[in-house]
Structure formats: structure tokens, C-alpha cells
C-alpha atoms as a PDB file:
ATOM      1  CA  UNK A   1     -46.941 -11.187  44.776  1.00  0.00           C
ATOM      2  CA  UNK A   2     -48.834  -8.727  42.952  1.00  0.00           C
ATOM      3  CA  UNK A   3     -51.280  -6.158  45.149  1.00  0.00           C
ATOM      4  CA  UNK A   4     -55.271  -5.876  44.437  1.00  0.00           C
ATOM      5  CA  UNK A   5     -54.724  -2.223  43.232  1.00  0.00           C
ATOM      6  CA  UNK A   6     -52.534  -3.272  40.400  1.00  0.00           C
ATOM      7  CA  UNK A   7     -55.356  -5.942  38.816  1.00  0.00           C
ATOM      8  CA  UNK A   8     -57.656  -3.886  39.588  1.00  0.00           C
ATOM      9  CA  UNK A   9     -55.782  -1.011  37.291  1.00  0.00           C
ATOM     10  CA  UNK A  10     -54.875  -4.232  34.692  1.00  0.00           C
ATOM     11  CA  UNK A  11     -58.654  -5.129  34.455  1.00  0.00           C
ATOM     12  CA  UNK A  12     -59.708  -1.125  33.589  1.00  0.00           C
ATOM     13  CA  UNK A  13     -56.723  -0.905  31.525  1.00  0.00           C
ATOM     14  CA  UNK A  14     -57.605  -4.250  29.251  1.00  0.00           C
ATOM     15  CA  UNK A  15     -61.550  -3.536  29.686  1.00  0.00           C
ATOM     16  CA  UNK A  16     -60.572   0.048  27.876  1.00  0.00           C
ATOM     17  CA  UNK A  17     -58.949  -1.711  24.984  1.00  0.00           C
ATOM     18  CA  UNK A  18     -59.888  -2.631  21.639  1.00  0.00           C
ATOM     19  CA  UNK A  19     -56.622  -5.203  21.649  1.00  0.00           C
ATOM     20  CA  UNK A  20     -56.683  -8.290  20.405  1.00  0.00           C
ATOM     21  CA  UNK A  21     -57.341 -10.332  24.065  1.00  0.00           C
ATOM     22  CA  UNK A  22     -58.009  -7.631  25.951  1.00  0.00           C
ATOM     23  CA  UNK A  23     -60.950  -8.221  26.751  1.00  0.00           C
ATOM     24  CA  UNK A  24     -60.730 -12.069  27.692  1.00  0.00           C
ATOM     25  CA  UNK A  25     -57.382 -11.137  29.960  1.00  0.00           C
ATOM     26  CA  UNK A  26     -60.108  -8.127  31.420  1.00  0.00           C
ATOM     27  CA  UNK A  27     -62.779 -11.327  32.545  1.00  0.00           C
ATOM     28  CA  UNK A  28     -59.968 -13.342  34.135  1.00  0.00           C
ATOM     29  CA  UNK A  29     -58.313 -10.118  36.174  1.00  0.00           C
ATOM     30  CA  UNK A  30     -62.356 -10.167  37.002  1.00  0.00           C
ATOM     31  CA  UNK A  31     -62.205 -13.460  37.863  1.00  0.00           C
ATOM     32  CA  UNK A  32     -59.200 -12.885  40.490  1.00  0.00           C
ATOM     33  CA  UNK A  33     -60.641  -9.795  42.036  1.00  0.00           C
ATOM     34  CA  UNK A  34     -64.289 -11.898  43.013  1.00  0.00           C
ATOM     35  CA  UNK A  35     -61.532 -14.669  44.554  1.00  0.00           C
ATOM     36  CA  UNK A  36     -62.131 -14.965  48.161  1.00  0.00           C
ATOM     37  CA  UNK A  37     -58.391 -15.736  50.201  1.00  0.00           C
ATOM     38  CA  UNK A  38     -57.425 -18.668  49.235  1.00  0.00           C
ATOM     39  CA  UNK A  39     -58.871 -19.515  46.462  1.00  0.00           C
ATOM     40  CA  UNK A  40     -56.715 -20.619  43.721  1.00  0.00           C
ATOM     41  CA  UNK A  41     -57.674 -20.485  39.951  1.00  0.00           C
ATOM     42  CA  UNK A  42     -55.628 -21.674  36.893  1.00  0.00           C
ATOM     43  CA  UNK A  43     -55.181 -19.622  33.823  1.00  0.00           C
ATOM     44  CA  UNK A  44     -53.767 -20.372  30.598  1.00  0.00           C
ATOM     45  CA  UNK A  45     -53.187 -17.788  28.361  1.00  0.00           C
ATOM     46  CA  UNK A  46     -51.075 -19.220  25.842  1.00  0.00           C
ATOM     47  CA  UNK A  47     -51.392 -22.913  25.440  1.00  0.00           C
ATOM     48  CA  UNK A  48     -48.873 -24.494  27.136  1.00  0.00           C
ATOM     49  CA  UNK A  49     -48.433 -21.376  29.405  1.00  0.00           C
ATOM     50  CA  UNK A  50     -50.374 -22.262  32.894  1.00  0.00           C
ATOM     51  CA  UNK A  51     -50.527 -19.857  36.083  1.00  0.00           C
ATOM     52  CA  UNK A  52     -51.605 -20.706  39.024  1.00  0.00           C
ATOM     53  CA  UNK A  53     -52.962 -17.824  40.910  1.00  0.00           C
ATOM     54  CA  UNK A  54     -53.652 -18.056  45.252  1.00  0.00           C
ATOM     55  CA  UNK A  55     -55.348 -15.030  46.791  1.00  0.00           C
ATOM     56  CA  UNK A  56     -53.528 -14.659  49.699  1.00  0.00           C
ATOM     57  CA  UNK A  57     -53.932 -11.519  52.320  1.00  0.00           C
ATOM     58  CA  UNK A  58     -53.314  -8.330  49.918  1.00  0.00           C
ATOM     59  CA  UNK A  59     -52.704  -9.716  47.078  1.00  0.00           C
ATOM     60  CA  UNK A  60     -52.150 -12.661  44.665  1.00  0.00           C
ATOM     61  CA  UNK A  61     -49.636 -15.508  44.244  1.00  0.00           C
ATOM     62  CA  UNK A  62     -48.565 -16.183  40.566  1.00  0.00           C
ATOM     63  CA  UNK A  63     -46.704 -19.300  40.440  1.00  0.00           C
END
């Protein structure tokens, strides 16, 4: 599980950066921090490379 303090501190990190994808990883730690518990969201990042995220009570489950 990660905790809401560490995507928060992803999403200011990547919002920060001028890296290549920064910014579109920034809108989808966004995207977890507006999810209400759980919600459940996929993400690909790479294709091929699907998470499934679950807000759960203090967190998020990456499976």
C-alpha cells in the first residue's frame, strides 16, 4: 500500500519537473488524491503496463 503523503510528495515532485512525463504522471497522482475510498482507477503508463489503483482507508492499493 502506498500512504496519501507519499503521492501527494510524488505529484509536487513530478508537477516541479521539466521531465519528459512528468507532468502527465503529476495529473494521474492528481487523479488518485480526488479518489474517494474505494474508488478504483486504471492507469497505464507504458503500454502494456496496467495498474490498478483502490483507495482504501490511508492509502492506495497498486495491484
Amino acid at each position: 500500500m502506498l500512504d496519501r503523503r507519499l503521492i501527494e510528495e510524488m505529484r509536487n515532485t513530478a508537477g516541479a519537473s521539466d521531465l519528459e512525463g512528468a507532468q502527465a504522471a503529476a495529473a494521474v497522482y492528481e487523479r488518485m488524491l480526488s479518489m474517494k475510498e474505494g474508488q478504483s482507477m486504471t492507469v497505464q503508463f507504458e503500454p502494456g503496463e496496467d495498474f490498478s489503483i483502490k483507495c482504501v482507508p490511508g492509502g492506495y492499493d497498486i495491484g
